[in-house]
N, C-alpha and C. Protein backbone atom coordinates (compact mmCIF):
# COMPACT_ATOMS: atom_id res chain seq x y z
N UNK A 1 12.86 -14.78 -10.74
CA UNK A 1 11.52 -15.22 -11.12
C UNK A 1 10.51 -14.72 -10.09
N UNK A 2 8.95 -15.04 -10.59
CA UNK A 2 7.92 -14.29 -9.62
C UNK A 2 6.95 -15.07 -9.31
N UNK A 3 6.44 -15.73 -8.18
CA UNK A 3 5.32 -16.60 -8.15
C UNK A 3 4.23 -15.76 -7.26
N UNK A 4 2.99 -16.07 -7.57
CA UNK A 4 1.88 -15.65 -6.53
C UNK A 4 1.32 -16.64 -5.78
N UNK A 5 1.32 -16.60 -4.96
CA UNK A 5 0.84 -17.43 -3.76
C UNK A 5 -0.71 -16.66 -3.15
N UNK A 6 -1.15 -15.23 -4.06
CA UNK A 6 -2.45 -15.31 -3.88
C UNK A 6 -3.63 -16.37 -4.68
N UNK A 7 -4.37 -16.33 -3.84
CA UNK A 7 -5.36 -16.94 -4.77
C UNK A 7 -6.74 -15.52 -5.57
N UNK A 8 -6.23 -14.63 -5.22
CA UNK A 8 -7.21 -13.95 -6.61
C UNK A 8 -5.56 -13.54 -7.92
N UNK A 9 -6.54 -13.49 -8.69
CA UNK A 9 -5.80 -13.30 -10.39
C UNK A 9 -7.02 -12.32 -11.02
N UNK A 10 -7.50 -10.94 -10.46
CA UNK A 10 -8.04 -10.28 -11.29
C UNK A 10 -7.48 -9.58 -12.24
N UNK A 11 -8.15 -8.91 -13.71
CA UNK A 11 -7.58 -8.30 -14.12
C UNK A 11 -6.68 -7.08 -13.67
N UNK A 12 -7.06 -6.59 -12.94
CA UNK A 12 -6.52 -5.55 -12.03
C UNK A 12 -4.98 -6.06 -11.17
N UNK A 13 -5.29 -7.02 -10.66
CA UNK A 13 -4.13 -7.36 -9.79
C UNK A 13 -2.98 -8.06 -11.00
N UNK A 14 -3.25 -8.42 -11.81
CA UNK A 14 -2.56 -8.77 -13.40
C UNK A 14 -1.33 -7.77 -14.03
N UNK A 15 -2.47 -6.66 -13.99
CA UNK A 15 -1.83 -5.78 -14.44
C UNK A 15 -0.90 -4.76 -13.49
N UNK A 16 -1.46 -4.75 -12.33
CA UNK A 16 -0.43 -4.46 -11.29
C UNK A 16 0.80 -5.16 -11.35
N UNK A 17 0.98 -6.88 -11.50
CA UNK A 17 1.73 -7.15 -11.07
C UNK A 17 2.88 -6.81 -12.42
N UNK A 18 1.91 -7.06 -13.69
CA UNK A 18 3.20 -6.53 -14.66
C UNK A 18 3.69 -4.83 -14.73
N UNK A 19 2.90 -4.33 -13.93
CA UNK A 19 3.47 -2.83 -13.49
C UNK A 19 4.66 -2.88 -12.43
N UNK A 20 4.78 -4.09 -11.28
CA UNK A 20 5.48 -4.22 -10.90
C UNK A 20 7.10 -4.52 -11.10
N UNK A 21 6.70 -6.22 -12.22
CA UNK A 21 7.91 -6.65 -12.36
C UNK A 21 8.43 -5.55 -13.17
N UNK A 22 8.28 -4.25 -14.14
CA UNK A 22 8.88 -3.41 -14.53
C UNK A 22 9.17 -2.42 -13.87
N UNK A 23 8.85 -1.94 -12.48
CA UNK A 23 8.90 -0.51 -11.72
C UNK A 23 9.49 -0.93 -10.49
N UNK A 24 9.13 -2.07 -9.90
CA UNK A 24 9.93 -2.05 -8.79
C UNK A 24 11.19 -3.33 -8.34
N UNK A 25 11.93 -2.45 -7.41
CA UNK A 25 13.22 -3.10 -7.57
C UNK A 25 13.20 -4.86 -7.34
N UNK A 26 13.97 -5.50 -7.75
CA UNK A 26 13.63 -6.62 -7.66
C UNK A 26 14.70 -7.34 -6.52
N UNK A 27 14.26 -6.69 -6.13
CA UNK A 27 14.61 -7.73 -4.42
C UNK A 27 13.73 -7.79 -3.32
N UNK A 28 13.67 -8.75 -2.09
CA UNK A 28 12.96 -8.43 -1.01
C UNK A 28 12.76 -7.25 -0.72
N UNK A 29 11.63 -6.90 -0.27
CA UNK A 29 11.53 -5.47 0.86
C UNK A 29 12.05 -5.52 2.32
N UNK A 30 12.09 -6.61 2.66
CA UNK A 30 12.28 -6.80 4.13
C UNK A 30 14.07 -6.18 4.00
N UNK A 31 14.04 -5.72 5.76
CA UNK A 31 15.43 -4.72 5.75
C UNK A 31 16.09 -5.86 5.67
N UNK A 32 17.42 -5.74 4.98
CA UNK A 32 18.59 -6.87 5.14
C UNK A 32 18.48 -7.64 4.54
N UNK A 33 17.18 -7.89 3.68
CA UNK A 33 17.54 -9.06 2.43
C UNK A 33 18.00 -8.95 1.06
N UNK A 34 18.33 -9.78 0.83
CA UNK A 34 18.95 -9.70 -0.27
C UNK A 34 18.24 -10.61 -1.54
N UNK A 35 17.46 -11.43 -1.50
CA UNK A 35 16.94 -12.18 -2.14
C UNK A 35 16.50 -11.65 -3.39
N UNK A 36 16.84 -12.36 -4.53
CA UNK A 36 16.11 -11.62 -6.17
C UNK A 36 15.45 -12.89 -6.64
N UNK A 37 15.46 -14.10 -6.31
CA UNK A 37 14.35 -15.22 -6.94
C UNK A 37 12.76 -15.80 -6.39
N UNK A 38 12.10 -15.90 -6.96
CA UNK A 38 10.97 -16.26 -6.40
C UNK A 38 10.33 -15.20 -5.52
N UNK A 39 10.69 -14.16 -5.81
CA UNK A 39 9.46 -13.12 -5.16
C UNK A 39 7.97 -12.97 -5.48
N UNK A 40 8.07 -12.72 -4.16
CA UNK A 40 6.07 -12.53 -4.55
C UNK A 40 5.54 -11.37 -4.09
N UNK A 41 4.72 -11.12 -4.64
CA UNK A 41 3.83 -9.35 -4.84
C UNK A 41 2.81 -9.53 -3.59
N UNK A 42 3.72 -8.62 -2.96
CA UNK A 42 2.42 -8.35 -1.27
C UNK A 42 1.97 -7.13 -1.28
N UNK A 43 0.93 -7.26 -0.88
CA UNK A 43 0.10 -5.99 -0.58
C UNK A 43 0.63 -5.57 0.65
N UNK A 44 0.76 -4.43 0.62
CA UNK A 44 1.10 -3.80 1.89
C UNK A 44 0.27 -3.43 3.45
N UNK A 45 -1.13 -2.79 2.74
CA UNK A 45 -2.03 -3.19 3.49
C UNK A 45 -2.78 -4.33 2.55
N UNK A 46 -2.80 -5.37 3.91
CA UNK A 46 -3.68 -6.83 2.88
C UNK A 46 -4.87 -6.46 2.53
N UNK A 47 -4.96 -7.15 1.73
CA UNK A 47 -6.59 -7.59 0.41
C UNK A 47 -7.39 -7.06 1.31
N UNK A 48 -7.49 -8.38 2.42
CA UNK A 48 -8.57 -8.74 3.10
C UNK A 48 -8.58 -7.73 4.10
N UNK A 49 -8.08 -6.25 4.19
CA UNK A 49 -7.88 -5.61 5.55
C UNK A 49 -8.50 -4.59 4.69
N UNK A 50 -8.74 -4.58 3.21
CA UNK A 50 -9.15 -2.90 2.97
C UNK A 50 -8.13 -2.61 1.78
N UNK A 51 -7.45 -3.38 1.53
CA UNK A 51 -5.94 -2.84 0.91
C UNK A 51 -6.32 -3.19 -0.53
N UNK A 52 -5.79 -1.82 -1.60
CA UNK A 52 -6.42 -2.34 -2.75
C UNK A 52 -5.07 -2.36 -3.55
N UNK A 53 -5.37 -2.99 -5.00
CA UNK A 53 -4.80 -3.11 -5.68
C UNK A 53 -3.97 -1.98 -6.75
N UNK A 54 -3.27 -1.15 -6.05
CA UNK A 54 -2.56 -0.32 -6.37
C UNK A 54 -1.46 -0.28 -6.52
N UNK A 55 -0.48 1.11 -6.94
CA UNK A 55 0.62 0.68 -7.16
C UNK A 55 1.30 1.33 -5.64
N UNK A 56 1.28 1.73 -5.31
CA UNK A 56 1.52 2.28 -3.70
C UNK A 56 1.05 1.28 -2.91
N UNK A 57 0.52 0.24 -3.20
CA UNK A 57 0.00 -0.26 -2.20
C UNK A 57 0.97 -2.10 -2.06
N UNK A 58 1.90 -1.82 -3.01
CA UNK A 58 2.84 -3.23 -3.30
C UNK A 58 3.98 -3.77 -2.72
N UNK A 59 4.53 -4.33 -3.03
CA UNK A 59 6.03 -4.53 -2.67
C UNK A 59 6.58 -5.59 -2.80
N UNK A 60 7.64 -6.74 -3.41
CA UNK A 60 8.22 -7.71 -3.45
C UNK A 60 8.74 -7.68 -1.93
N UNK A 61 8.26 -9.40 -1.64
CA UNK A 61 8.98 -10.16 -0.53
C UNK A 61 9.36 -11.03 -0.67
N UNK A 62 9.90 -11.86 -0.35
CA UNK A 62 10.96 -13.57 -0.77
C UNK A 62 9.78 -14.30 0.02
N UNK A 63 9.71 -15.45 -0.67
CA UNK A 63 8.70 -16.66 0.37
C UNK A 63 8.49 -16.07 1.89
N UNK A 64 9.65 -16.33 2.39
CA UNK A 64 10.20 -16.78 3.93
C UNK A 64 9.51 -15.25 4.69
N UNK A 65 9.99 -13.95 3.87
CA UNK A 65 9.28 -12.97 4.74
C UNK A 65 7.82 -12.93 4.34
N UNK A 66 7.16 -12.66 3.07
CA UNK A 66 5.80 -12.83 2.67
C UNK A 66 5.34 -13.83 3.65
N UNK A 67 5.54 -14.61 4.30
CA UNK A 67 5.20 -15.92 5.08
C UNK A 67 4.77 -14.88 6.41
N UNK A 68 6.21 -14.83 6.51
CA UNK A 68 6.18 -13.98 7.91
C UNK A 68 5.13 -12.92 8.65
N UNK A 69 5.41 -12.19 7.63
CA UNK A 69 4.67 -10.86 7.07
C UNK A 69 2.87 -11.14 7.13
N UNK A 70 2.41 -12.51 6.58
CA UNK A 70 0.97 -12.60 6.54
C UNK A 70 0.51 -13.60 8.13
N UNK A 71 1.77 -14.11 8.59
CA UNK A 71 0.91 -14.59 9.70
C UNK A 71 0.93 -13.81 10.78
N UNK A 72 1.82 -12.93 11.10
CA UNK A 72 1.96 -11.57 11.90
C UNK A 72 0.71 -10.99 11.71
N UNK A 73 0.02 -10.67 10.39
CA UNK A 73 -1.34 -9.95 10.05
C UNK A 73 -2.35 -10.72 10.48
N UNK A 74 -2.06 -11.86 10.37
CA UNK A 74 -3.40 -12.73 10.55
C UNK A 74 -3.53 -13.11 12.15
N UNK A 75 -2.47 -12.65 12.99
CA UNK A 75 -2.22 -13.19 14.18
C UNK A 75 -3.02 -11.62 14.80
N UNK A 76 -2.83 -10.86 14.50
CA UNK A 76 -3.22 -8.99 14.91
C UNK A 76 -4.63 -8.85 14.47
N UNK A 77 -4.99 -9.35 13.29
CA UNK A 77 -6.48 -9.25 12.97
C UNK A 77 -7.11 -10.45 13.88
N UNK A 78 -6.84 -11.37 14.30
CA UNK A 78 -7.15 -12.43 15.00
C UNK A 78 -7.79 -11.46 16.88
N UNK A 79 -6.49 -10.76 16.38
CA UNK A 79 -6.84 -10.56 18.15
C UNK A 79 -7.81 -9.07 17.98
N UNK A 80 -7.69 -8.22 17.05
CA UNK A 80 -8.59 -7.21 17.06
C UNK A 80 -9.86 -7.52 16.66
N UNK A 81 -9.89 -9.00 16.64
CA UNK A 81 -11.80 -9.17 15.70
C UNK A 81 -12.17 -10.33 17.45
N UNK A 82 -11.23 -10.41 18.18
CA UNK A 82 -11.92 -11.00 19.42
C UNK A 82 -13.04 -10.65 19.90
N UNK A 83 -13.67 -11.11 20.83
CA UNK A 83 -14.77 -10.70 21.69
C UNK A 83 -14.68 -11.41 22.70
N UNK A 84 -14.85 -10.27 24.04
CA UNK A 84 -14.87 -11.23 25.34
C UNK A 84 -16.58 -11.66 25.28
N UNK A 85 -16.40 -12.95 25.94
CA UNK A 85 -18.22 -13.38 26.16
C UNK A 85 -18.58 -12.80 26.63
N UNK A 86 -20.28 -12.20 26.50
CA UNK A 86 -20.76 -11.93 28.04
C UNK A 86 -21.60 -12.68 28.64
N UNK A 87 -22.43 -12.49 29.45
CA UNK A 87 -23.37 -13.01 30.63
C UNK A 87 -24.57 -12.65 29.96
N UNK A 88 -25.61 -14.04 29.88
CA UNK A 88 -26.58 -13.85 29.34
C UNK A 88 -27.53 -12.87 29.81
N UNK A 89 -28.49 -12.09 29.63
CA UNK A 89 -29.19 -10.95 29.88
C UNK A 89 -29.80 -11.88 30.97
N UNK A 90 -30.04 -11.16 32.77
CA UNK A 90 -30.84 -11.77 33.30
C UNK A 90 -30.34 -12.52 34.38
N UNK A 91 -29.18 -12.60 33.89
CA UNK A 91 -27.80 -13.59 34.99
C UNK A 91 -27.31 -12.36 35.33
N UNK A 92 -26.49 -13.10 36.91
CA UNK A 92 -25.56 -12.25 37.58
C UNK A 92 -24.29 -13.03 37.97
């Protein structure tokens, strides 16, 4: 079976995903798994990074890595959107 755990449902990403469940293999992507239930359709590069809704751009993951997989991203975009403070203009 296939659940989405995104919250967009465009037409586009719709039809991707039924391009999916017919084209690609139905197991995890992650190396060494084996999992075939409850996969979910990840973007490879994420939504929110630029990543569009293509078919190159997909891949089935099981909960547990899709999990993995988006807080690793969100932990890397976290640190590349930092800013050190600076010193107000005028101070030393």
């Amino acid at each position: 079976t296939w659940t989405n755990a995104h919250r967009h449902r465009t037409p586009s990403y719709n039809k991707l995903k039924t391009w999916a469940k017919n084209n690609l293999p139905h197991t995890c992507n992650h190396p060494h798994c084996t999992a075939t239930s409850d996969l979910e359709l990840d973007h490879i590069t994420p939504y929110s990074q630029g990543g569009t809704d293509t078919t190159n751009n997909v891949q089935w993951l099981c909960p547990q890595h899709h999990w993995q997989k988006t807080k690793k991203e969100q932990h890397h975009w976290q640190q590349r959107t930092k800013r050190t403070p600076r010193k107000p203009i005028g101070l030393t």
